[in-house]
PDB file of N, CA and C in Angstrom:
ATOM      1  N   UNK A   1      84.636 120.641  82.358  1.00  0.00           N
ATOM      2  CA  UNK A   1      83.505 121.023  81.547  1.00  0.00           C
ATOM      3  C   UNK A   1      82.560 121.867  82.402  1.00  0.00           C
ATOM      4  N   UNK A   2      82.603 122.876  81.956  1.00  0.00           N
ATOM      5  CA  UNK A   2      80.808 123.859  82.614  1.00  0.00           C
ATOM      6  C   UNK A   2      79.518 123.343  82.451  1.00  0.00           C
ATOM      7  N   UNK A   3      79.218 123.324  83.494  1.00  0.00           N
ATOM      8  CA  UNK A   3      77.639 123.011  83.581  1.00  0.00           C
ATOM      9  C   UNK A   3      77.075 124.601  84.195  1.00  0.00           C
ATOM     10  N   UNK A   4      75.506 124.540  83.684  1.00  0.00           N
ATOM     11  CA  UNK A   4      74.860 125.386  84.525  1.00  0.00           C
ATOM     12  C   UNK A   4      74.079 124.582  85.727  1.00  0.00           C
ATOM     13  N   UNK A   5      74.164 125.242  86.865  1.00  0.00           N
ATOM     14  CA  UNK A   5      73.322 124.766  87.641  1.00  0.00           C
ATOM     15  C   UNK A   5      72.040 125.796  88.390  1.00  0.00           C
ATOM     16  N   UNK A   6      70.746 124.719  88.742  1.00  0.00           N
ATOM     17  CA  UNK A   6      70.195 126.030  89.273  1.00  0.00           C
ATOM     18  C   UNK A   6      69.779 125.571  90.766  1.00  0.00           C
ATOM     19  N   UNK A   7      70.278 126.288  91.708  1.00  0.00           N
ATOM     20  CA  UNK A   7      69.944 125.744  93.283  1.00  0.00           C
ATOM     21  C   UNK A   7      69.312 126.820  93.693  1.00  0.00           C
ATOM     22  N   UNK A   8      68.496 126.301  94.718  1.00  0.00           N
ATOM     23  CA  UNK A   8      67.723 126.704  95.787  1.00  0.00           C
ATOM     24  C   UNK A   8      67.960 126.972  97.231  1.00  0.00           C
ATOM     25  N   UNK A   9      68.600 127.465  97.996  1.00  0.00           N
ATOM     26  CA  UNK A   9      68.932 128.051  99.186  1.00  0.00           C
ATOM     27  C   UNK A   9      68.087 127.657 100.441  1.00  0.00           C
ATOM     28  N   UNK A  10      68.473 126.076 101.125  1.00  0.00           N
ATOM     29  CA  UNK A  10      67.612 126.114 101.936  1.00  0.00           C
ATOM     30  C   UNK A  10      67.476 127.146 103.861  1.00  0.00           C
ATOM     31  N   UNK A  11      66.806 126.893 104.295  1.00  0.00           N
ATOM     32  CA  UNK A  11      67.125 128.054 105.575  1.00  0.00           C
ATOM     33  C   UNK A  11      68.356 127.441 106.458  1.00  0.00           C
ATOM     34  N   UNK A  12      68.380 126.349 106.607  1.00  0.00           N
ATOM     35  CA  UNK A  12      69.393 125.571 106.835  1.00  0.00           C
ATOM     36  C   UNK A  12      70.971 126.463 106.108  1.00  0.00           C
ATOM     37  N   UNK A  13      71.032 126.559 104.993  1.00  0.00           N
ATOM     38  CA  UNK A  13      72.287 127.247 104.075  1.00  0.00           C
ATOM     39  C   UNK A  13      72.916 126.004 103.248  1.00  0.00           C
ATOM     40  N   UNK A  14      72.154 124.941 103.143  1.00  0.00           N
ATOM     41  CA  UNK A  14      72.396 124.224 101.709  1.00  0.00           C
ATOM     42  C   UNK A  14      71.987 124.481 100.492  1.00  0.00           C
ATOM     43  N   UNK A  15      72.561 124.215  99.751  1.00  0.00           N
ATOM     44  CA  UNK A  15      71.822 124.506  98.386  1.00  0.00           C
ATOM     45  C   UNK A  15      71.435 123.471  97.796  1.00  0.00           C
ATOM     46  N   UNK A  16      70.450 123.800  97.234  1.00  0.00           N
ATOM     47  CA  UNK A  16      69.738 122.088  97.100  1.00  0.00           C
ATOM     48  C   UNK A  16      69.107 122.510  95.630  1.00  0.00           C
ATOM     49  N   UNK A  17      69.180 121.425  94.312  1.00  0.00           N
ATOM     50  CA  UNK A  17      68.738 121.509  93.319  1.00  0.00           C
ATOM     51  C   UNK A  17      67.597 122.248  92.914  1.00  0.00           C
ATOM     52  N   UNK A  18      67.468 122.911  92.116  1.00  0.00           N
ATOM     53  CA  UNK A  18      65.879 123.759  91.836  1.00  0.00           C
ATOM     54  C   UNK A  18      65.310 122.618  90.495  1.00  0.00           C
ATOM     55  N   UNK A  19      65.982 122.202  89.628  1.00  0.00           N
ATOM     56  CA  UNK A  19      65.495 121.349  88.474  1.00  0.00           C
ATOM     57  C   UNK A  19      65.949 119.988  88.612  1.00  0.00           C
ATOM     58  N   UNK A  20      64.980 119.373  88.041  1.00  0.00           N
ATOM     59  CA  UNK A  20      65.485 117.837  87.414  1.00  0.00           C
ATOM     60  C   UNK A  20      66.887 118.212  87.000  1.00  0.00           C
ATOM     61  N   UNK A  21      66.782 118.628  86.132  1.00  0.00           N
ATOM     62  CA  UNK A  21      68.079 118.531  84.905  1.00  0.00           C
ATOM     63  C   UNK A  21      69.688 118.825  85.962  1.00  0.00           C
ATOM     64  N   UNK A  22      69.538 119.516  87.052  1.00  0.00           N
ATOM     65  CA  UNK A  22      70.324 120.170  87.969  1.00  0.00           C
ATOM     66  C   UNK A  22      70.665 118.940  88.611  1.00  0.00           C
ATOM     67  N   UNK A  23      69.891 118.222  89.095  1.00  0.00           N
ATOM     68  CA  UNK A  23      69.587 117.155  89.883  1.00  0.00           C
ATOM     69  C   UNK A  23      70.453 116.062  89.347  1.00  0.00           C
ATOM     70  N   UNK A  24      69.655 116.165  87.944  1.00  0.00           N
ATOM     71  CA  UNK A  24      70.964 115.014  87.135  1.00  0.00           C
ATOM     72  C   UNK A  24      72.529 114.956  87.083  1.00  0.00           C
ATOM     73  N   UNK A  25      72.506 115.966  86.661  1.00  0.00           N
ATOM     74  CA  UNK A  25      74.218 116.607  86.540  1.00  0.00           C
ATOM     75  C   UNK A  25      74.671 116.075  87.634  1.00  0.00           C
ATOM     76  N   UNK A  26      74.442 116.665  88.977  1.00  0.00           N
ATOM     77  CA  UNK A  26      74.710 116.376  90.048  1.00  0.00           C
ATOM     78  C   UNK A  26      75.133 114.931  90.441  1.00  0.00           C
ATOM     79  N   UNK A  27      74.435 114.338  90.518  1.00  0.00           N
ATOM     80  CA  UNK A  27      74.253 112.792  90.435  1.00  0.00           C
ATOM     81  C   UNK A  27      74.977 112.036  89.373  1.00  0.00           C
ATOM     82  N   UNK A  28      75.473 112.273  87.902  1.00  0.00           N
ATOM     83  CA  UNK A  28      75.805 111.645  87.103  1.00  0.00           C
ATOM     84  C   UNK A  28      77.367 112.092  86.731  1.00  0.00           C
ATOM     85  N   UNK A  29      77.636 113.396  87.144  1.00  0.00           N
ATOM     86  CA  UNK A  29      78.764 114.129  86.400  1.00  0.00           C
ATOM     87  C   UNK A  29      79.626 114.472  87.444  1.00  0.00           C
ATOM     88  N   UNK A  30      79.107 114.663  88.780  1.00  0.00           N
ATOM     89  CA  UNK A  30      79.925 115.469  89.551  1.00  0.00           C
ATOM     90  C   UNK A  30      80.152 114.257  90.601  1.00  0.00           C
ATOM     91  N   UNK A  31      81.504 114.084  90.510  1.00  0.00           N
ATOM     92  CA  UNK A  31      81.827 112.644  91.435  1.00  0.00           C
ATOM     93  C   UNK A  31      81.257 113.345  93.110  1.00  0.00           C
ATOM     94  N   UNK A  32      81.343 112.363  94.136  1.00  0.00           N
ATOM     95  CA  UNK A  32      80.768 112.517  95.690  1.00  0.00           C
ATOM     96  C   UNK A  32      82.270 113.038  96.174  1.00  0.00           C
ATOM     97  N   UNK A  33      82.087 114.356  97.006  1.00  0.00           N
ATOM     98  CA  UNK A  33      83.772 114.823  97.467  1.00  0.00           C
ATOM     99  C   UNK A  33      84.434 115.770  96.393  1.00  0.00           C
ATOM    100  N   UNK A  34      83.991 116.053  95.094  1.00  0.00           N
ATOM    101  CA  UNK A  34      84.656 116.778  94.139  1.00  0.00           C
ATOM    102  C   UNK A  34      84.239 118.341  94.371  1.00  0.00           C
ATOM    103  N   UNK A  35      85.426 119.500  94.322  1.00  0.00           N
ATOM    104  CA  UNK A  35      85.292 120.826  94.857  1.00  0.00           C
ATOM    105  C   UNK A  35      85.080 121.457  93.568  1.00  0.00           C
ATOM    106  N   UNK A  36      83.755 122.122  93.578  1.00  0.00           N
ATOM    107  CA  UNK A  36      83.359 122.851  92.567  1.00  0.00           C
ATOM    108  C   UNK A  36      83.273 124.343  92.736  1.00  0.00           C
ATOM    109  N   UNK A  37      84.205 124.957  91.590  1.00  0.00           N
ATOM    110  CA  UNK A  37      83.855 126.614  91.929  1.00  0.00           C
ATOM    111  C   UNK A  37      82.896 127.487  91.017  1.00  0.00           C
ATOM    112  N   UNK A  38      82.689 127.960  91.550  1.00  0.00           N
ATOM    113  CA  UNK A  38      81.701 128.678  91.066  1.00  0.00           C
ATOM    114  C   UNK A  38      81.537 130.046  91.477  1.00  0.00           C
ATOM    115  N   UNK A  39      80.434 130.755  90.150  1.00  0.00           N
ATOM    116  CA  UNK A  39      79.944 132.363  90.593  1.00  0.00           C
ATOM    117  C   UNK A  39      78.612 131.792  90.383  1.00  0.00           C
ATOM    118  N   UNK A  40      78.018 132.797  91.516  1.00  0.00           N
ATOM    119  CA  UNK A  40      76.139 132.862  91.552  1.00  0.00           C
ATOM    120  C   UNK A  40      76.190 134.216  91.534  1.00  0.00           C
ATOM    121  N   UNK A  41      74.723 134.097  90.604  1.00  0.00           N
ATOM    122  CA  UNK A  41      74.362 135.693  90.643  1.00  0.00           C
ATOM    123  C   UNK A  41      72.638 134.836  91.037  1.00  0.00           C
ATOM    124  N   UNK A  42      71.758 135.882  91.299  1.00  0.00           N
ATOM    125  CA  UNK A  42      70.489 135.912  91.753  1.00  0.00           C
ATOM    126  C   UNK A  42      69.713 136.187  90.619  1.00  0.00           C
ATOM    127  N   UNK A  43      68.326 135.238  90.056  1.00  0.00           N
ATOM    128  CA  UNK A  43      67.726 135.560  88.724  1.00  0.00           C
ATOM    129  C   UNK A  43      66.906 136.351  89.075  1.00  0.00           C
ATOM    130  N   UNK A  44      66.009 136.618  88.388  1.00  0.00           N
ATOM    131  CA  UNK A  44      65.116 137.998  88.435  1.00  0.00           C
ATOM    132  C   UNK A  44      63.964 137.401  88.876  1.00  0.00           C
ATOM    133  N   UNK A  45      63.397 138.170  89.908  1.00  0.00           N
ATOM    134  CA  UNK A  45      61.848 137.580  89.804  1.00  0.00           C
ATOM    135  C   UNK A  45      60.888 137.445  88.780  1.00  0.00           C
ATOM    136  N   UNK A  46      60.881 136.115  88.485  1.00  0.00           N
ATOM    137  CA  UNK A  46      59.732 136.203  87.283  1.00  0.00           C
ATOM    138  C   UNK A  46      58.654 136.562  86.608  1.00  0.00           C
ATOM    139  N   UNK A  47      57.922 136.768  88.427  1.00  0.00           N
ATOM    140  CA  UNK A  47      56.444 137.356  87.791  1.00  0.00           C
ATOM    141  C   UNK A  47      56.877 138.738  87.585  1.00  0.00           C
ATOM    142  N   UNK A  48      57.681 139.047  88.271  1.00  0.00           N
ATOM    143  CA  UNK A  48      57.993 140.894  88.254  1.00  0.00           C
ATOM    144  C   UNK A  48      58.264 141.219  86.776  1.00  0.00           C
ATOM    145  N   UNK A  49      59.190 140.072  86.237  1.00  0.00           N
ATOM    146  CA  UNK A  49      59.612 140.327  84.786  1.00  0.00           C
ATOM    147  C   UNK A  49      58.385 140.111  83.713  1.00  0.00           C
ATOM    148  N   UNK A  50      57.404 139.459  84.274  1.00  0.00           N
ATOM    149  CA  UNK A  50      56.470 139.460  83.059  1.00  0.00           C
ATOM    150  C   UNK A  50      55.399 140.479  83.135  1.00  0.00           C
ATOM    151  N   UNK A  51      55.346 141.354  84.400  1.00  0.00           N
ATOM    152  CA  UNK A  51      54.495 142.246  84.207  1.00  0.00           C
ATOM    153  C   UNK A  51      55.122 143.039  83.716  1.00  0.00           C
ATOM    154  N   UNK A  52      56.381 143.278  83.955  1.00  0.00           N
ATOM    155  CA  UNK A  52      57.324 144.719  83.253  1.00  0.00           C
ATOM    156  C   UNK A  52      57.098 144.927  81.860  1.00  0.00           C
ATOM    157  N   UNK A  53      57.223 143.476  81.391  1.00  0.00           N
ATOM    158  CA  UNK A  53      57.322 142.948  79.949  1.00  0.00           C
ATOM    159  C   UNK A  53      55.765 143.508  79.328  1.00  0.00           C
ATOM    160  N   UNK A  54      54.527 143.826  80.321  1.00  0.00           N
ATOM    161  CA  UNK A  54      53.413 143.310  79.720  1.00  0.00           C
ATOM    162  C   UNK A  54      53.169 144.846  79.669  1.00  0.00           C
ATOM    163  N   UNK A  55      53.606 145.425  80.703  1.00  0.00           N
ATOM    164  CA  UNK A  55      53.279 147.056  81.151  1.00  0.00           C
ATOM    165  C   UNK A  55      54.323 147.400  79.126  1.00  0.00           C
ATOM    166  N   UNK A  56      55.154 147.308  79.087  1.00  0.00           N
ATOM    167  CA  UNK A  56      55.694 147.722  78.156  1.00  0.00           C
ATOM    168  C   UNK A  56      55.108 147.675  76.901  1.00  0.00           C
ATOM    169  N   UNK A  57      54.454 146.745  76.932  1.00  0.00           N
ATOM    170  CA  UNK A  57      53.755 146.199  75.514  1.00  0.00           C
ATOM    171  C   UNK A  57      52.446 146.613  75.194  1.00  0.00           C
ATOM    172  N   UNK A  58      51.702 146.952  76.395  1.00  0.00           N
ATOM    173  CA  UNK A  58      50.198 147.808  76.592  1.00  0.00           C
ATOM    174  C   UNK A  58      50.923 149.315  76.111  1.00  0.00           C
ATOM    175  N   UNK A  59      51.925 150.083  76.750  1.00  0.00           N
ATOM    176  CA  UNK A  59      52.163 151.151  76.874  1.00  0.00           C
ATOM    177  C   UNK A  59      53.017 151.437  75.529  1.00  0.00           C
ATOM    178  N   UNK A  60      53.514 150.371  74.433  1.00  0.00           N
ATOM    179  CA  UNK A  60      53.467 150.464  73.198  1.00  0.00           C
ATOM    180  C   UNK A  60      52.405 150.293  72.344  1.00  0.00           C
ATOM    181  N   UNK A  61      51.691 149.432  73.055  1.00  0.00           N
ATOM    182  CA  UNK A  61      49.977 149.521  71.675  1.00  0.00           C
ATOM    183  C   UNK A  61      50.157 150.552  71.954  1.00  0.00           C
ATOM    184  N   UNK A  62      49.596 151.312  72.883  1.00  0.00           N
ATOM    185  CA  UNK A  62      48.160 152.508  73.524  1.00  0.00           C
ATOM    186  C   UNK A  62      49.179 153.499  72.766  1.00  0.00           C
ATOM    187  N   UNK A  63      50.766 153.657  72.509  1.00  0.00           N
ATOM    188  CA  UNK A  63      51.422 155.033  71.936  1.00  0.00           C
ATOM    189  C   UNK A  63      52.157 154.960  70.681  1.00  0.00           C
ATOM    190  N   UNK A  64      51.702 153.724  69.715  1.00  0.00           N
ATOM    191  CA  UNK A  64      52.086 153.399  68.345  1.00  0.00           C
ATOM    192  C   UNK A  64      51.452 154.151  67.942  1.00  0.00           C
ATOM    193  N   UNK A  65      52.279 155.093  66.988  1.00  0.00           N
ATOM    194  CA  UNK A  65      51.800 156.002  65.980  1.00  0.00           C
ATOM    195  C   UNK A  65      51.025 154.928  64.942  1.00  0.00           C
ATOM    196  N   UNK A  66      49.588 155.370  64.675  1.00  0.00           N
ATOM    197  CA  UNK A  66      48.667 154.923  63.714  1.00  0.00           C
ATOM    198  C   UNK A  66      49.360 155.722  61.986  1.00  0.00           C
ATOM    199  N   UNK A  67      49.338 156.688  61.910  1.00  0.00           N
ATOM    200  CA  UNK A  67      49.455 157.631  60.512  1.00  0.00           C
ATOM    201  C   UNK A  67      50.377 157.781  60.639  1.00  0.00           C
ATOM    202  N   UNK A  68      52.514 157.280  61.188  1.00  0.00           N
ATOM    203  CA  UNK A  68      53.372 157.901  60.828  1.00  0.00           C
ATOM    204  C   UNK A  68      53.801 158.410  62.317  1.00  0.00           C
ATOM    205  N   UNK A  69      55.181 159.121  61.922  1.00  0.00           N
ATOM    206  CA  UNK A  69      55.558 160.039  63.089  1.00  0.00           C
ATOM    207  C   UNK A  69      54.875 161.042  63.404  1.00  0.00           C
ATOM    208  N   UNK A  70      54.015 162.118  62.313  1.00  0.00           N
ATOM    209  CA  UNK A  70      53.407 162.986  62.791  1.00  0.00           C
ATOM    210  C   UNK A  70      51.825 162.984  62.136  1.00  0.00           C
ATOM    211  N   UNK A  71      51.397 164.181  63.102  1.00  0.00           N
ATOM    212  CA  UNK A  71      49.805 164.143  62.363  1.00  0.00           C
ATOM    213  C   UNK A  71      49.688 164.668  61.080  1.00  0.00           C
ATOM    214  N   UNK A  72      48.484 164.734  60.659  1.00  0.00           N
ATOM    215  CA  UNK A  72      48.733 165.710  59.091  1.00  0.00           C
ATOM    216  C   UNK A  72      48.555 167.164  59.289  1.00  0.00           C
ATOM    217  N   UNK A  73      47.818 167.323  60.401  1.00  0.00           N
ATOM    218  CA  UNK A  73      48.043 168.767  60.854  1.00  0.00           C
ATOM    219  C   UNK A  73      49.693 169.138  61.004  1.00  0.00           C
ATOM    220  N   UNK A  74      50.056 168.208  61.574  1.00  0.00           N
ATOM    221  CA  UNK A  74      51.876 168.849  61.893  1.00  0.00           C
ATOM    222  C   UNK A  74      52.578 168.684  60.228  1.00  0.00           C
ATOM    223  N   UNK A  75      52.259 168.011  59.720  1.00  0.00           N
ATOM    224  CA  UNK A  75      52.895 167.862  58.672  1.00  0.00           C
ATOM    225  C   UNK A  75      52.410 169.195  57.536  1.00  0.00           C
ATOM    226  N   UNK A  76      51.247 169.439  57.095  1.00  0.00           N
ATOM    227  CA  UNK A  76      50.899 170.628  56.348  1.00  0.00           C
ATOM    228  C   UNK A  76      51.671 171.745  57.093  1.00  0.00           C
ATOM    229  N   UNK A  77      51.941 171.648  58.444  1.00  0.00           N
ATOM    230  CA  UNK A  77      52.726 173.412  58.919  1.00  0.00           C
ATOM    231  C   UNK A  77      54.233 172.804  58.850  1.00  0.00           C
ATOM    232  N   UNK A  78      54.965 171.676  58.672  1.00  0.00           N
ATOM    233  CA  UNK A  78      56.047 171.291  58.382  1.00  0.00           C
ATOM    234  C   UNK A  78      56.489 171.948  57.267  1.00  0.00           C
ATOM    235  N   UNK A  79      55.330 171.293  55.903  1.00  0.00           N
ATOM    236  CA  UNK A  79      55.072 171.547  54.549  1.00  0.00           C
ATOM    237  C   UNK A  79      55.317 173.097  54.467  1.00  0.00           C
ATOM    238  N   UNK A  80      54.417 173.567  54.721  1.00  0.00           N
ATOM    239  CA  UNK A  80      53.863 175.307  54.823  1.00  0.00           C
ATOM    240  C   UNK A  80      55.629 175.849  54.811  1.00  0.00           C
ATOM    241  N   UNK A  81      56.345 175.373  56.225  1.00  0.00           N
ATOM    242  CA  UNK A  81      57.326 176.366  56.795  1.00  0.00           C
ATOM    243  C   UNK A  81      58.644 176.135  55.839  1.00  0.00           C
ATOM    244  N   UNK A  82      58.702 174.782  55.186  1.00  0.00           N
ATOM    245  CA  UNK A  82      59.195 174.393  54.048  1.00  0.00           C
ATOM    246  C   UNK A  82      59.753 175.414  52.527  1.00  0.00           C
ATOM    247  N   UNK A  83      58.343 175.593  52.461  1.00  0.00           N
ATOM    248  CA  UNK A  83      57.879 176.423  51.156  1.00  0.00           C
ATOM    249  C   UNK A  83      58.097 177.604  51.740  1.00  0.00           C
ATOM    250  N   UNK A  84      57.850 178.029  52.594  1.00  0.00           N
ATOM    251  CA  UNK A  84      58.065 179.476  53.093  1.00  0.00           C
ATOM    252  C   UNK A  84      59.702 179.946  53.269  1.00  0.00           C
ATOM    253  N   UNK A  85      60.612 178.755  53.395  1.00  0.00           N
ATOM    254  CA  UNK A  85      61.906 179.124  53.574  1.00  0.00           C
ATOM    255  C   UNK A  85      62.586 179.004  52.120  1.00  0.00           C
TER     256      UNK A  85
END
């Protein structure tokens, strides 16, 4: 059965539980001596991800079209070039 786990890298080079829930597994599921394989990948820094997240969301207010895709100035010479063809 797959579990996720989430460890912490000590300077030593153990890996040592990051959560309760990690902690549990460990302790309840995974017998003492049993060879577990696995892939690690590295998560994202968090705070990095919530400013990215926040920069994105300022920089969508501040450039949400209010009136549409265009202005009404662009739209009357849209109109105009319309009628003219």
């Amino acid at each position: 059965m797959a579990h996720e786990l989430q460890l912490i890298k000590q300077s030593s080079g153990i890996l040592i539980p990051a959560t309760p829930e990690t902690s549990d597994i460990l302790q309840s599921k995974i017998k003492l001596g049993a060879v577990l394989v696995a892939e690690f990948r590295q998560v994202r820094n968090p705070a990095f991800h919530r400013r990215f997240f926040a920069l994105l969301n300022l920089g969508f207010e501040y450039w949400e079209p209010t009136g549409g895709a265009i202005s009404a100035n662009e739209r009357k010479l849209v109109n105009g070039y319309a009628k003219f063809l």
